[in-house]
C-alpha atoms as a PDB file:
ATOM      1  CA  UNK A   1      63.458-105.349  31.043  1.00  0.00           C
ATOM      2  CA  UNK A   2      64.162-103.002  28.258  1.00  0.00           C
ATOM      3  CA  UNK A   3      63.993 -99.357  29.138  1.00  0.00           C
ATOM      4  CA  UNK A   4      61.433 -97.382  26.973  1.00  0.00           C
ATOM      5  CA  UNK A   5      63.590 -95.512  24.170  1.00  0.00           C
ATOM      6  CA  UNK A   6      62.469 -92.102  22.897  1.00  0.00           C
ATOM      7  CA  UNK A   7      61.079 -91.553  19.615  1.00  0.00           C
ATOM      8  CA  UNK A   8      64.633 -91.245  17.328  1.00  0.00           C
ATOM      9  CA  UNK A   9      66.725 -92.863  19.962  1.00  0.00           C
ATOM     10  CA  UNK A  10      68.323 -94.893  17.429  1.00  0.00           C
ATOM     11  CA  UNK A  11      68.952 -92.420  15.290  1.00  0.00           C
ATOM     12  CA  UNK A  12      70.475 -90.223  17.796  1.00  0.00           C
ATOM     13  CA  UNK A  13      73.193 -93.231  18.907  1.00  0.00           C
ATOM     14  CA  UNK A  14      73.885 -93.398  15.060  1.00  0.00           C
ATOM     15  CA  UNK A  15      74.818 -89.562  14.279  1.00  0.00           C
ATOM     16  CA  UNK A  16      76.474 -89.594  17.934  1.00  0.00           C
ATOM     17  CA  UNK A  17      78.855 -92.712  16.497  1.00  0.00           C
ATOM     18  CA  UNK A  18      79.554 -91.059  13.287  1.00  0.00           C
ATOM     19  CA  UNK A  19      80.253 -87.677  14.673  1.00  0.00           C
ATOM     20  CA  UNK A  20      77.683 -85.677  13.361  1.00  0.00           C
ATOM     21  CA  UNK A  21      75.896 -84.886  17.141  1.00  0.00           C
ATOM     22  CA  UNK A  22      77.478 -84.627  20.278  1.00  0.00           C
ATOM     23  CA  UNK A  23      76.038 -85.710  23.609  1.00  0.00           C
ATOM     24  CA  UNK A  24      74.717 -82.040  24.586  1.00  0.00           C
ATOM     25  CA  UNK A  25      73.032 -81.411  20.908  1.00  0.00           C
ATOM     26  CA  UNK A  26      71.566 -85.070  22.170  1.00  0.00           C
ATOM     27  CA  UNK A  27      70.275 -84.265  25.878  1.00  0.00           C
ATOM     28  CA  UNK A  28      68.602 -80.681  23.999  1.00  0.00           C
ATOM     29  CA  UNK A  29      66.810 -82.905  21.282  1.00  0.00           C
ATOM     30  CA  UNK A  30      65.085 -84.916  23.764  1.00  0.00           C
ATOM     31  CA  UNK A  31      64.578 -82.090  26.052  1.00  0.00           C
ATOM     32  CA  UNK A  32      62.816 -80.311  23.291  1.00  0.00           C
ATOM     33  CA  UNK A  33      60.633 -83.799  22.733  1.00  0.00           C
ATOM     34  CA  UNK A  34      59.504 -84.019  25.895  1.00  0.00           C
ATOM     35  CA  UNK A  35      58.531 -80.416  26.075  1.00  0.00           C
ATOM     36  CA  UNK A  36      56.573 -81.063  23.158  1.00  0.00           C
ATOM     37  CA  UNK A  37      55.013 -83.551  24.733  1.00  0.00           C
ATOM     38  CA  UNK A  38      54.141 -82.418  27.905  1.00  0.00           C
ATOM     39  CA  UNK A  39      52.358 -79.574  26.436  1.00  0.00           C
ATOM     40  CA  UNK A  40      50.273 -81.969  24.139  1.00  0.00           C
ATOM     41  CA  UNK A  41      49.313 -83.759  27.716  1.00  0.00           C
ATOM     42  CA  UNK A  42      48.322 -80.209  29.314  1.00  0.00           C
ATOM     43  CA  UNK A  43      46.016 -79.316  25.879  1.00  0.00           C
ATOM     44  CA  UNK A  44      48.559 -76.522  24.852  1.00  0.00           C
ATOM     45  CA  UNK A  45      48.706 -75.429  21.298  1.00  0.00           C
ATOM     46  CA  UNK A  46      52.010 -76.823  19.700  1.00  0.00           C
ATOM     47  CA  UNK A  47      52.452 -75.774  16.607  1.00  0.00           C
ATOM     48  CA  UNK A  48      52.763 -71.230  16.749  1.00  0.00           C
ATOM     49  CA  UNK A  49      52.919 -70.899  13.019  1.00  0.00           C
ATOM     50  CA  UNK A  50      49.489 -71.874  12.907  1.00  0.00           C
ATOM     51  CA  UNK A  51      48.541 -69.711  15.501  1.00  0.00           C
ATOM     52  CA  UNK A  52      50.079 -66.820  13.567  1.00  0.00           C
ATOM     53  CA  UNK A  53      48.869 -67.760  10.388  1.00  0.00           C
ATOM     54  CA  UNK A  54      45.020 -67.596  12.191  1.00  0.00           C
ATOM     55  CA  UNK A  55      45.554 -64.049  13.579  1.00  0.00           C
ATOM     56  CA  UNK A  56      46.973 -63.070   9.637  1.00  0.00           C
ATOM     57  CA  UNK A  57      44.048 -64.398   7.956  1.00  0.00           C
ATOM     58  CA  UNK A  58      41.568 -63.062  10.704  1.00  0.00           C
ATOM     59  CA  UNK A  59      43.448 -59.968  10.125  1.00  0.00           C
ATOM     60  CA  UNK A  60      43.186 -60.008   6.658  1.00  0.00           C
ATOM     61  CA  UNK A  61      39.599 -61.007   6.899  1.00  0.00           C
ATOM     62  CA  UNK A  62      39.159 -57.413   9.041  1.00  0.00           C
ATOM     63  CA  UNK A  63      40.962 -55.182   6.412  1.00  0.00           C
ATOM     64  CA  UNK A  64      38.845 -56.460   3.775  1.00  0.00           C
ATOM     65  CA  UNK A  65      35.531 -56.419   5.352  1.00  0.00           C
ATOM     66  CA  UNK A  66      36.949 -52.614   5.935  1.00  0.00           C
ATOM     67  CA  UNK A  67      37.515 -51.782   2.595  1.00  0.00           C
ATOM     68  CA  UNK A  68      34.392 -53.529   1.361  1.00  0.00           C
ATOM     69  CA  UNK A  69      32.133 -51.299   3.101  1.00  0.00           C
ATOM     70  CA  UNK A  70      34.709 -48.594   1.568  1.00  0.00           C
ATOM     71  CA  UNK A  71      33.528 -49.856  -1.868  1.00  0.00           C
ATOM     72  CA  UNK A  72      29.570 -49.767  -0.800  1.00  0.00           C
ATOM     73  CA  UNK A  73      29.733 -46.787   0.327  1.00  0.00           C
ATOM     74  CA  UNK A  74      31.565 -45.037  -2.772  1.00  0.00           C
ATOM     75  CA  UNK A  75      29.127 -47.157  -5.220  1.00  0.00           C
ATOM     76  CA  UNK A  76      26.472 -46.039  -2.882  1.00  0.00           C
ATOM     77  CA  UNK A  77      27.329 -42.220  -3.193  1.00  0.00           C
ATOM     78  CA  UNK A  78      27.814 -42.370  -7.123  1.00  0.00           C
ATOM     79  CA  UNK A  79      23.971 -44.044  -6.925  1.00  0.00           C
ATOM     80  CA  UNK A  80      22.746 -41.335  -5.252  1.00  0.00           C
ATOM     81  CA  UNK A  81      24.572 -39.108  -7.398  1.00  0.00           C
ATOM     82  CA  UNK A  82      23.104 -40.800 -10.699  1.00  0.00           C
ATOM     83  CA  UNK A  83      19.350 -40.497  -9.245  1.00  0.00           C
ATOM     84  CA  UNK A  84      19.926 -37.207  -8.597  1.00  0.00           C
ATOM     85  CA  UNK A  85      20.974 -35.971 -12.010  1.00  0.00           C
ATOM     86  CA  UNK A  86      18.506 -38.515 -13.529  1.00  0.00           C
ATOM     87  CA  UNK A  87      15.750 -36.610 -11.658  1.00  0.00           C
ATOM     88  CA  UNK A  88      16.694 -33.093 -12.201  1.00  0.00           C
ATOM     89  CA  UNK A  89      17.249 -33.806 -16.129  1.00  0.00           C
ATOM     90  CA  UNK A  90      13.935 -35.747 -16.444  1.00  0.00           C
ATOM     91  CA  UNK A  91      12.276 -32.881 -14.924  1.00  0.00           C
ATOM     92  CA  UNK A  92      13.612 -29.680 -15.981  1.00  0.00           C
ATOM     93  CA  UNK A  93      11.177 -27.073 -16.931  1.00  0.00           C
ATOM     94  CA  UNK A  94      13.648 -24.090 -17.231  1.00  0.00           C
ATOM     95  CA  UNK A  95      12.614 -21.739 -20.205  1.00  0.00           C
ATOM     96  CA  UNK A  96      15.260 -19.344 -21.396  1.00  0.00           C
ATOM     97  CA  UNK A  97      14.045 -15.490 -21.178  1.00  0.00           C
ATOM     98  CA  UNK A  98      15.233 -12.445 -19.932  1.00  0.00           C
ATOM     99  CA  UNK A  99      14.026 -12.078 -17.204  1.00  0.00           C
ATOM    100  CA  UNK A 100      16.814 -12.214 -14.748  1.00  0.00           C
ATOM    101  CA  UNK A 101      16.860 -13.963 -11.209  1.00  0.00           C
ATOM    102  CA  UNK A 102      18.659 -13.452  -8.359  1.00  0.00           C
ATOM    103  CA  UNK A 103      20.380 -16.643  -5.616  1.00  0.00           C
ATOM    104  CA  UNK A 104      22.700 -16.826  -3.891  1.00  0.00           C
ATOM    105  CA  UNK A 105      25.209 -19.750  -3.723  1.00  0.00           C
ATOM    106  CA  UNK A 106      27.446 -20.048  -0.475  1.00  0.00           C
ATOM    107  CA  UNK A 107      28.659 -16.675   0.007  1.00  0.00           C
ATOM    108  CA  UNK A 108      28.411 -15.734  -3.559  1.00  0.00           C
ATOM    109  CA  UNK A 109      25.031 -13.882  -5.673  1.00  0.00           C
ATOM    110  CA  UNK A 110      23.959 -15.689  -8.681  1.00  0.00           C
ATOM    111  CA  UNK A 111      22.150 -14.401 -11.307  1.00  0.00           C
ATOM    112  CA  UNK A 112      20.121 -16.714 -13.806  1.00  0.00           C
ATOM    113  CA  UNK A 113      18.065 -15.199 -16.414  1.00  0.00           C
ATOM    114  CA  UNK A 114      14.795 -17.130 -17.082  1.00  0.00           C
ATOM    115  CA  UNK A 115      11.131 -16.388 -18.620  1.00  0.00           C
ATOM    116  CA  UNK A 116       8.535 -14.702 -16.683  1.00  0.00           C
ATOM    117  CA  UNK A 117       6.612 -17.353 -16.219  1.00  0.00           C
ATOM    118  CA  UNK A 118       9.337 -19.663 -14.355  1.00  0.00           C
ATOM    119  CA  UNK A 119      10.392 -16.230 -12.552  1.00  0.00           C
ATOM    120  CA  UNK A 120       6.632 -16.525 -11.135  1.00  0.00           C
ATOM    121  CA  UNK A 121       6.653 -19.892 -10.238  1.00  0.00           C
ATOM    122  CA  UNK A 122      10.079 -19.595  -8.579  1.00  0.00           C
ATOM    123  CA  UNK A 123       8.661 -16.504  -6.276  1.00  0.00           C
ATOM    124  CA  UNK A 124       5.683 -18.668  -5.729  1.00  0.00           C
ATOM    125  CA  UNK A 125       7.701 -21.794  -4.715  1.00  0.00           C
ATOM    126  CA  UNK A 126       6.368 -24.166  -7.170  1.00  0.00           C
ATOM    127  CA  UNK A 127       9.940 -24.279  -8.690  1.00  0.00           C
ATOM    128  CA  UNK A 128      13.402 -24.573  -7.042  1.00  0.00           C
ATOM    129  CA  UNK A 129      16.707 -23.845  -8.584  1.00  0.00           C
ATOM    130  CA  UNK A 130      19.105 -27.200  -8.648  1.00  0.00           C
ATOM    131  CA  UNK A 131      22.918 -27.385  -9.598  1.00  0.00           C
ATOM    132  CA  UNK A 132      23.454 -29.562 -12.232  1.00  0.00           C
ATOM    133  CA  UNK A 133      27.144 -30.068 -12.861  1.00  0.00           C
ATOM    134  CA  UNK A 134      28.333 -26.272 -13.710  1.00  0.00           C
ATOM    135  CA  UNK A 135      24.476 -25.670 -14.920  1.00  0.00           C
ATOM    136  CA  UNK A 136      21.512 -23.945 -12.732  1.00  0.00           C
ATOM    137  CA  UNK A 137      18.395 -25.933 -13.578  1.00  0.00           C
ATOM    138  CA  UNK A 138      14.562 -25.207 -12.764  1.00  0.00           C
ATOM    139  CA  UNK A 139      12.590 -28.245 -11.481  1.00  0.00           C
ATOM    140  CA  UNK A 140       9.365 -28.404  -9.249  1.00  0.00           C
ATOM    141  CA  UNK A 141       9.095 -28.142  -5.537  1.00  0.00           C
ATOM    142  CA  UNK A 142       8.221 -31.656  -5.072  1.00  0.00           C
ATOM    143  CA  UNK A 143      11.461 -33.105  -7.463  1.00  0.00           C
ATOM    144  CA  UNK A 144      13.455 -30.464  -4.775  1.00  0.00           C
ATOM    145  CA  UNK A 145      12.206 -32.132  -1.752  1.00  0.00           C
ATOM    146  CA  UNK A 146      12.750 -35.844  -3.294  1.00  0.00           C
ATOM    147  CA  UNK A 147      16.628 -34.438  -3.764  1.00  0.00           C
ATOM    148  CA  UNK A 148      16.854 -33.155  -0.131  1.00  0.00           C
ATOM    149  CA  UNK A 149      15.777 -36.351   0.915  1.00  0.00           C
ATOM    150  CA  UNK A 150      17.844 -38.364  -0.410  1.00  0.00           C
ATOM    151  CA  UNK A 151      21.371 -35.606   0.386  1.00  0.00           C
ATOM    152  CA  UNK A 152      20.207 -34.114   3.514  1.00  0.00           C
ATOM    153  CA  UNK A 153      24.012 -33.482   4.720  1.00  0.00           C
ATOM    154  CA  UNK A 154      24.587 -31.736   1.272  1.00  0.00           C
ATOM    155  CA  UNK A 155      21.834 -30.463   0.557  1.00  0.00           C
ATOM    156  CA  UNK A 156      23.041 -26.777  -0.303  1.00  0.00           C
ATOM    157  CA  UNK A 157      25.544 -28.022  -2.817  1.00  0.00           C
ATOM    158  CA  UNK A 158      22.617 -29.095  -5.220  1.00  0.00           C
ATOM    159  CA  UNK A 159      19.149 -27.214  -3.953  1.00  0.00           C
ATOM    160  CA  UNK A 160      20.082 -23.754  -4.174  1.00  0.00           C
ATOM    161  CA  UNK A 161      16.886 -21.877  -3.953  1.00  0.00           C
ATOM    162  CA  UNK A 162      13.743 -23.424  -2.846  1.00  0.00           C
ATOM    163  CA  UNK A 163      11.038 -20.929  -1.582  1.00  0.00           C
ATOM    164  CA  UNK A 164       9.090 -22.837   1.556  1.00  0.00           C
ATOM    165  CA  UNK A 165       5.632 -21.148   1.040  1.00  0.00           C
ATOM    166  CA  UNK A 166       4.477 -22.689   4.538  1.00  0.00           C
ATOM    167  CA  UNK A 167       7.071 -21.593   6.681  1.00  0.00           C
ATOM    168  CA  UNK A 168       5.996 -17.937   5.710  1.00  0.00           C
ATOM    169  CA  UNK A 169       2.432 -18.218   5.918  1.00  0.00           C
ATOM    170  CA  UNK A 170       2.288 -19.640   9.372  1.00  0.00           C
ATOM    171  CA  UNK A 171       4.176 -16.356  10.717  1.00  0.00           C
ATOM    172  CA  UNK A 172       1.874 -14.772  13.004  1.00  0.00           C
ATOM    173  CA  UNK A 173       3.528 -12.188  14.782  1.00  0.00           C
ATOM    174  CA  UNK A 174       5.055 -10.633  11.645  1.00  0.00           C
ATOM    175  CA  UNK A 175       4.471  -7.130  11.717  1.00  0.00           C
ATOM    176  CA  UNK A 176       4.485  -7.194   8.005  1.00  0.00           C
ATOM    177  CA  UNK A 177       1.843  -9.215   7.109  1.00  0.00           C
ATOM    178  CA  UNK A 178      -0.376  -7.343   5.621  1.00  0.00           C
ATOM    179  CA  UNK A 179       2.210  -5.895   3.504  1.00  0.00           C
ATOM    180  CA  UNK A 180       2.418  -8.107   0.725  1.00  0.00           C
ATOM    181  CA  UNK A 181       6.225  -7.857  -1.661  1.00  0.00           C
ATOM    182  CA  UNK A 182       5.577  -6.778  -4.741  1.00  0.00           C
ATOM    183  CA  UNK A 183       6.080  -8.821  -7.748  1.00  0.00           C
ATOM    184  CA  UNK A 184       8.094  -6.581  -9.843  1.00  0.00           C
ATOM    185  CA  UNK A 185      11.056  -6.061  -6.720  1.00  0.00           C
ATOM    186  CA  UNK A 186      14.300  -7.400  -7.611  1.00  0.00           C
ATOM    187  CA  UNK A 187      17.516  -6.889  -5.726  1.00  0.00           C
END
């Protein structure tokens, strides 16, 4: 009975009698077979390239889901940014006069100088003061709370002044009270 020859037997006795291969470069090659095959018998994974190549692509497939949601959320921030300035310009009800109004912004006392009839309306808190751009707008109280919604982390940065009427009529214990600030008091 023949023996059972290993897959490029042949071809290993004809680079052995020309030369090319010696008997040890022989015994490794089919030592290196029949570790390959032994690991196909126990359901081990053969080929590593294509192991590697999986973890790269599922690695890739990470870094761009990451800088996806970078993109959303920078096209979600210049939304927010357009609604807001699309808001305060459709509703801007600032009338040049001289009348002259006091805010502050941050640390720093701005001065804005306005008719008397938006001066009223701003002491009265039916109109806030806004930032737009390098510009300090008038809009209603309503178009100011719409804007805080939608930027309540930086809110300051855009609603500068917004009197909240019902915070200071609910103060009971004021001693104060029935003091009422007089219209014509500027500081």
């Amino acid at each position: 009975m023949a023996k059972n020859k290993k897959p490029g037997g042949s071809l290993q006795n004809q680079l052995k009698n020309m030369g090319l291969a010696t008997n040890k470069q022989i015994r490794k090659a089919e030592k290196g077979i029949h570790r390959k095959e032994m690991r196909v018998k126990q359901g081990q994974a053969v080929d590593e390239n294509k192991k590697a190549a999986e973890q790269a692509l599922a690695l890739k497939r990470i870094r761009d889901r990451e800088h996806n949601k970078k993109l959303n959320q920078k096209a979600h921030a210049r939304a927010l940014q357009s609604q807001i300035r699309q808001l305060i310009e459709m509703n801007c009800q600032r009338q040049e006069g001289e009348a002259g109004f006091n805010f502050t912004e941050g640390k720093k006392i701005r001065k804005i100088y306005i008719s008397e009839s938006n001066k009223q309306q701003l002491s009265s808190g039916l109109l806030a003061i806004v930032k737009l751009a390098e510009s300090y707008e008038l809009v209603p109280a309503q178009v100011a709370r719409k804007i805080i919604a939608r930027i309540p982390d930086s809110k300051d940065q855009v609603v500068l002044f917004l009197f909240d009427n019902l915070s200071h009529e609910n103060e009971d214990d004021d001693p104060y009270k029935d003091f009422p600030i007089p219209d014509d008091l500027d500081w």
